[in-house]
C-alpha atoms as a PDB file:
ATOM      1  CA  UNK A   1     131.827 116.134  71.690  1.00  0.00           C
ATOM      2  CA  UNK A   2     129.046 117.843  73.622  1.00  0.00           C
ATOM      3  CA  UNK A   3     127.405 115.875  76.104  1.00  0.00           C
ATOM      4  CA  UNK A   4     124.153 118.094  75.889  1.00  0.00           C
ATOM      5  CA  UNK A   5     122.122 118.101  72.631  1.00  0.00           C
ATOM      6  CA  UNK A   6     122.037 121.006  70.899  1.00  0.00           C
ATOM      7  CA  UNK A   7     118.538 122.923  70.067  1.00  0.00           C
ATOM      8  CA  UNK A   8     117.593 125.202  67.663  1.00  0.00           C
ATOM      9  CA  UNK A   9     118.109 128.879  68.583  1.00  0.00           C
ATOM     10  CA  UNK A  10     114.582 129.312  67.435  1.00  0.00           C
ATOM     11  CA  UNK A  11     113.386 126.526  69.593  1.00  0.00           C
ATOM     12  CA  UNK A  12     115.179 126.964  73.060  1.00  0.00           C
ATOM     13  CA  UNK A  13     113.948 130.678  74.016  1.00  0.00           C
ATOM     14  CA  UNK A  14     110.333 129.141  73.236  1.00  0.00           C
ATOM     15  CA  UNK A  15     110.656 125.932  75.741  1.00  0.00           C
ATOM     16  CA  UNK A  16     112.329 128.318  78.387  1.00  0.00           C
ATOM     17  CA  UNK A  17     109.735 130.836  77.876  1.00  0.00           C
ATOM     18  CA  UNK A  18     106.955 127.734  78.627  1.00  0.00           C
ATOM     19  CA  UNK A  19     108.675 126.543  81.572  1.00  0.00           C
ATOM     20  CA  UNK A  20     108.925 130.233  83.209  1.00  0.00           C
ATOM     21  CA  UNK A  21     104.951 130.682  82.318  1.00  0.00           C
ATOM     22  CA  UNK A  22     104.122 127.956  84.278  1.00  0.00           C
ATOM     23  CA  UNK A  23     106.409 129.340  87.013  1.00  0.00           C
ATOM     24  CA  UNK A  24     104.587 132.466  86.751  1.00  0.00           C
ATOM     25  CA  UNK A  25     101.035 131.487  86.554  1.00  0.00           C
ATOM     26  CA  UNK A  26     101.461 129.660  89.911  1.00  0.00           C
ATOM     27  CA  UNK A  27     102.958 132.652  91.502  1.00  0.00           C
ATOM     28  CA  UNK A  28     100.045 134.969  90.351  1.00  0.00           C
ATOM     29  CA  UNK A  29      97.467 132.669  90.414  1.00  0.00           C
ATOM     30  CA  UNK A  30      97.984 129.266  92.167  1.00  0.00           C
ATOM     31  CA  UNK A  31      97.069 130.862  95.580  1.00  0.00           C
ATOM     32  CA  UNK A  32      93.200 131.726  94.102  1.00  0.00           C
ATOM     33  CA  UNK A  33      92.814 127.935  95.587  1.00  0.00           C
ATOM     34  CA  UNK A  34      93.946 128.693  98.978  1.00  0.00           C
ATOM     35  CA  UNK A  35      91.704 131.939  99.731  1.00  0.00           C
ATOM     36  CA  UNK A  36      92.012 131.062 103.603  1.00  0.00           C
ATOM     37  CA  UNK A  37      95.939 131.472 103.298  1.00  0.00           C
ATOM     38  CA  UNK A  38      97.118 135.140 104.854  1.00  0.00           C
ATOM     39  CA  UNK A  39      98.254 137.039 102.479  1.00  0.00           C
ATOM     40  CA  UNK A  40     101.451 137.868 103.824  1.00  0.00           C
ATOM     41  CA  UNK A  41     102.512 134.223 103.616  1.00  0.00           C
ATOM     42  CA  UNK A  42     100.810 134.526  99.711  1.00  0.00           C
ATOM     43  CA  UNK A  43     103.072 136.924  98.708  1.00  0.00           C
ATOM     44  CA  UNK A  44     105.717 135.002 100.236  1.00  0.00           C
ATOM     45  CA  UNK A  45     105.084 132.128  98.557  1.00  0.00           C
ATOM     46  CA  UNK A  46     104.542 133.896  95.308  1.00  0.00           C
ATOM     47  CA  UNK A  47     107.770 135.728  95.105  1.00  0.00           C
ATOM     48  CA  UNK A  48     109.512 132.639  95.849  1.00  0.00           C
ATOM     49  CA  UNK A  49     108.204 130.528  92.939  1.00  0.00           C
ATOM     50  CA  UNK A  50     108.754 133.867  90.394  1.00  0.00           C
ATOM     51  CA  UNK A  51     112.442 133.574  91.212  1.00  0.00           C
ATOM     52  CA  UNK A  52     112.342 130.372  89.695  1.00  0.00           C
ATOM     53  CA  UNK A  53     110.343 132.307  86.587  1.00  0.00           C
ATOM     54  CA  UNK A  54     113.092 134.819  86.007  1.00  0.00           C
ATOM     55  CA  UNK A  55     115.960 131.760  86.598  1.00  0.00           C
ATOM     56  CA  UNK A  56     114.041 131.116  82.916  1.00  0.00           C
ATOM     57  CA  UNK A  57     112.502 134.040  81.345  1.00  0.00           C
ATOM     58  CA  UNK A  58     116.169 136.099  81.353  1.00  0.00           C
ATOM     59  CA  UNK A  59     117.555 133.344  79.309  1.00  0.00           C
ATOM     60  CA  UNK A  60     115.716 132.764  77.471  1.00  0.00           C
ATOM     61  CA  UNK A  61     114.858 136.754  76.213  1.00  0.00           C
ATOM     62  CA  UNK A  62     119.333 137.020  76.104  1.00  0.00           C
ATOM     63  CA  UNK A  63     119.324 133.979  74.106  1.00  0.00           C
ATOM     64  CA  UNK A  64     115.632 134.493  72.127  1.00  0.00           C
ATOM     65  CA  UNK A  65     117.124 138.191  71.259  1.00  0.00           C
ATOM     66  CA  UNK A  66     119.333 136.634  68.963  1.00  0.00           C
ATOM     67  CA  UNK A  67     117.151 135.070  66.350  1.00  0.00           C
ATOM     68  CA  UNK A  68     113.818 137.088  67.041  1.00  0.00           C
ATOM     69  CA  UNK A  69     113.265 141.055  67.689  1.00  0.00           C
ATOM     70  CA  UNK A  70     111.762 142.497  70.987  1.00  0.00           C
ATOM     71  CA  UNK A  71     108.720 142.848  69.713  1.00  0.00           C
ATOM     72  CA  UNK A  72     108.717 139.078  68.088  1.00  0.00           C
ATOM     73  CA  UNK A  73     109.729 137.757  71.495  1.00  0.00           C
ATOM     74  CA  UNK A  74     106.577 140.045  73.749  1.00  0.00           C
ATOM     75  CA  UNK A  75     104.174 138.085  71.232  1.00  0.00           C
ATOM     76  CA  UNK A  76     105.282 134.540  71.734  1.00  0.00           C
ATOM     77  CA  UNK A  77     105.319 135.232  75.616  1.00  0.00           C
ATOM     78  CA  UNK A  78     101.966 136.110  75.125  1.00  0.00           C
ATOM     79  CA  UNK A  79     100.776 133.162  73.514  1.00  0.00           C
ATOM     80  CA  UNK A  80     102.243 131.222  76.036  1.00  0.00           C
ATOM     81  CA  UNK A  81     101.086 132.715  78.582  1.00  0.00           C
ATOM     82  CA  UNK A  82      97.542 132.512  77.213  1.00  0.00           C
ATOM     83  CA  UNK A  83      98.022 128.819  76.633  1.00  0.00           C
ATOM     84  CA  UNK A  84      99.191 127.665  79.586  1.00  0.00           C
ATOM     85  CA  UNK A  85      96.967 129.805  81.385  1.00  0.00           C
ATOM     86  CA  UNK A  86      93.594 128.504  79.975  1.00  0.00           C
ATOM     87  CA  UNK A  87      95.461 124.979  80.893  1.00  0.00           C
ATOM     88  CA  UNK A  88      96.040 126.078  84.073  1.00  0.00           C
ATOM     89  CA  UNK A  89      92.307 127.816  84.861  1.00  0.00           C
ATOM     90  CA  UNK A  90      90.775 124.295  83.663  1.00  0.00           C
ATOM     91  CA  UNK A  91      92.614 121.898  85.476  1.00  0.00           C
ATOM     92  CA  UNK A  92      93.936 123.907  89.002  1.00  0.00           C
ATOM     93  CA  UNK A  93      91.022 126.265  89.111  1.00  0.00           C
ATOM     94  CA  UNK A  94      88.596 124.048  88.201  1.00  0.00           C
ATOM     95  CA  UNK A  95      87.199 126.871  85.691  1.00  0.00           C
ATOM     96  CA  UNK A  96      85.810 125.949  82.032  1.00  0.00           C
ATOM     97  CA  UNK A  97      87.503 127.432  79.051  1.00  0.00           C
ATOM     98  CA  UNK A  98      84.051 129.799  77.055  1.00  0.00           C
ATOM     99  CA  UNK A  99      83.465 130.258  73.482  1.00  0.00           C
ATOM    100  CA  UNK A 100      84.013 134.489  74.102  1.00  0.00           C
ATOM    101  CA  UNK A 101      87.299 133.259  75.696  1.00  0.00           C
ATOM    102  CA  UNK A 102      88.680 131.482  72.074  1.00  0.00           C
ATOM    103  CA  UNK A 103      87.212 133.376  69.950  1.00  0.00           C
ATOM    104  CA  UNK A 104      89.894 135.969  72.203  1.00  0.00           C
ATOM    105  CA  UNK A 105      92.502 133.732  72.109  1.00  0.00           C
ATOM    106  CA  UNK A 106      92.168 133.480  68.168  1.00  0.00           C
ATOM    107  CA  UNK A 107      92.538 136.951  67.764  1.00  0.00           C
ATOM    108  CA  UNK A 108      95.580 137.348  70.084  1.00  0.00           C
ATOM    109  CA  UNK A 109      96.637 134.457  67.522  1.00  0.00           C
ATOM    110  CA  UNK A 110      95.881 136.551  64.569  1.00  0.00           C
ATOM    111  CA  UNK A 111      97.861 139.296  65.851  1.00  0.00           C
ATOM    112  CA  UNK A 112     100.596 136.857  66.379  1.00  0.00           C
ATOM    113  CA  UNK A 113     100.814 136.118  62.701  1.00  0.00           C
ATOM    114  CA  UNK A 114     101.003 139.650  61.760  1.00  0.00           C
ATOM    115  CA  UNK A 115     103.691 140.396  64.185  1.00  0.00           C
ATOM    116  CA  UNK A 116     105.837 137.231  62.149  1.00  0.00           C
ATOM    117  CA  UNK A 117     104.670 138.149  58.611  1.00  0.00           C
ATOM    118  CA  UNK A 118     106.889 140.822  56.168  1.00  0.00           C
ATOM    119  CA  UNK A 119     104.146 142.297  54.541  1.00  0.00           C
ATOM    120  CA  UNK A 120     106.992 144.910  53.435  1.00  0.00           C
END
């Protein structure tokens, strides 16, 4: 009996691949808040946090690899990122989400579908 539940192979490399993207938009943009911060202690700062992004972004492209190609697994980390970016501008940054900016989004999300859909 396992004392961990078991997730879909589909489903884990996707929550791992969330996690890391909020890991990683910290470390390349959470310090946009704190311009008076040197730089030095920036960088710092930031390459401590994206160790904690690649503790989650290798496993979850070793164990993503599995069930979804290379290519497959590029285009959901991209509509991650996008996601939890425009979270991220909004509510750390204080920034407002524009309609140029969805109407992008939406056709990184078109792409998306094309890059899951056998047309062949």
């Amino acid at each position: 009996m396992s004392v961990t539940p078991s997730l879909s192979p589909y489903l884990m490399p996707i929550l791992l691949l969330i996690g890391s993207n909020v890991f990683m938009t910290f470390a390349w943009y959470g310090h946009l808040k704190y311009k008076s911060s040197p730089i030095w202690i920036v960088v710092l700062a930031s390459w401590g946090i994206a160790f904690f992004e690649y503790c989650l972004q290798v496993p979850a492209n070793r164990m993503g690899h599995q069930v979804y190609s290379a290519a497959q697994l590029k285009t959901i980390q991209e509509i991650i990122t996008l996601a939890v970016f425009a979270v991220f501008s909004v509510s750390w940054l204080g920034e407002s989400i524009r309609w140029n900016h969805l109407v992008a989004f939406a056709l990184i999300a078109a792409a998306a579908f094309f890059m899951f859909t056998d047309f062949g």
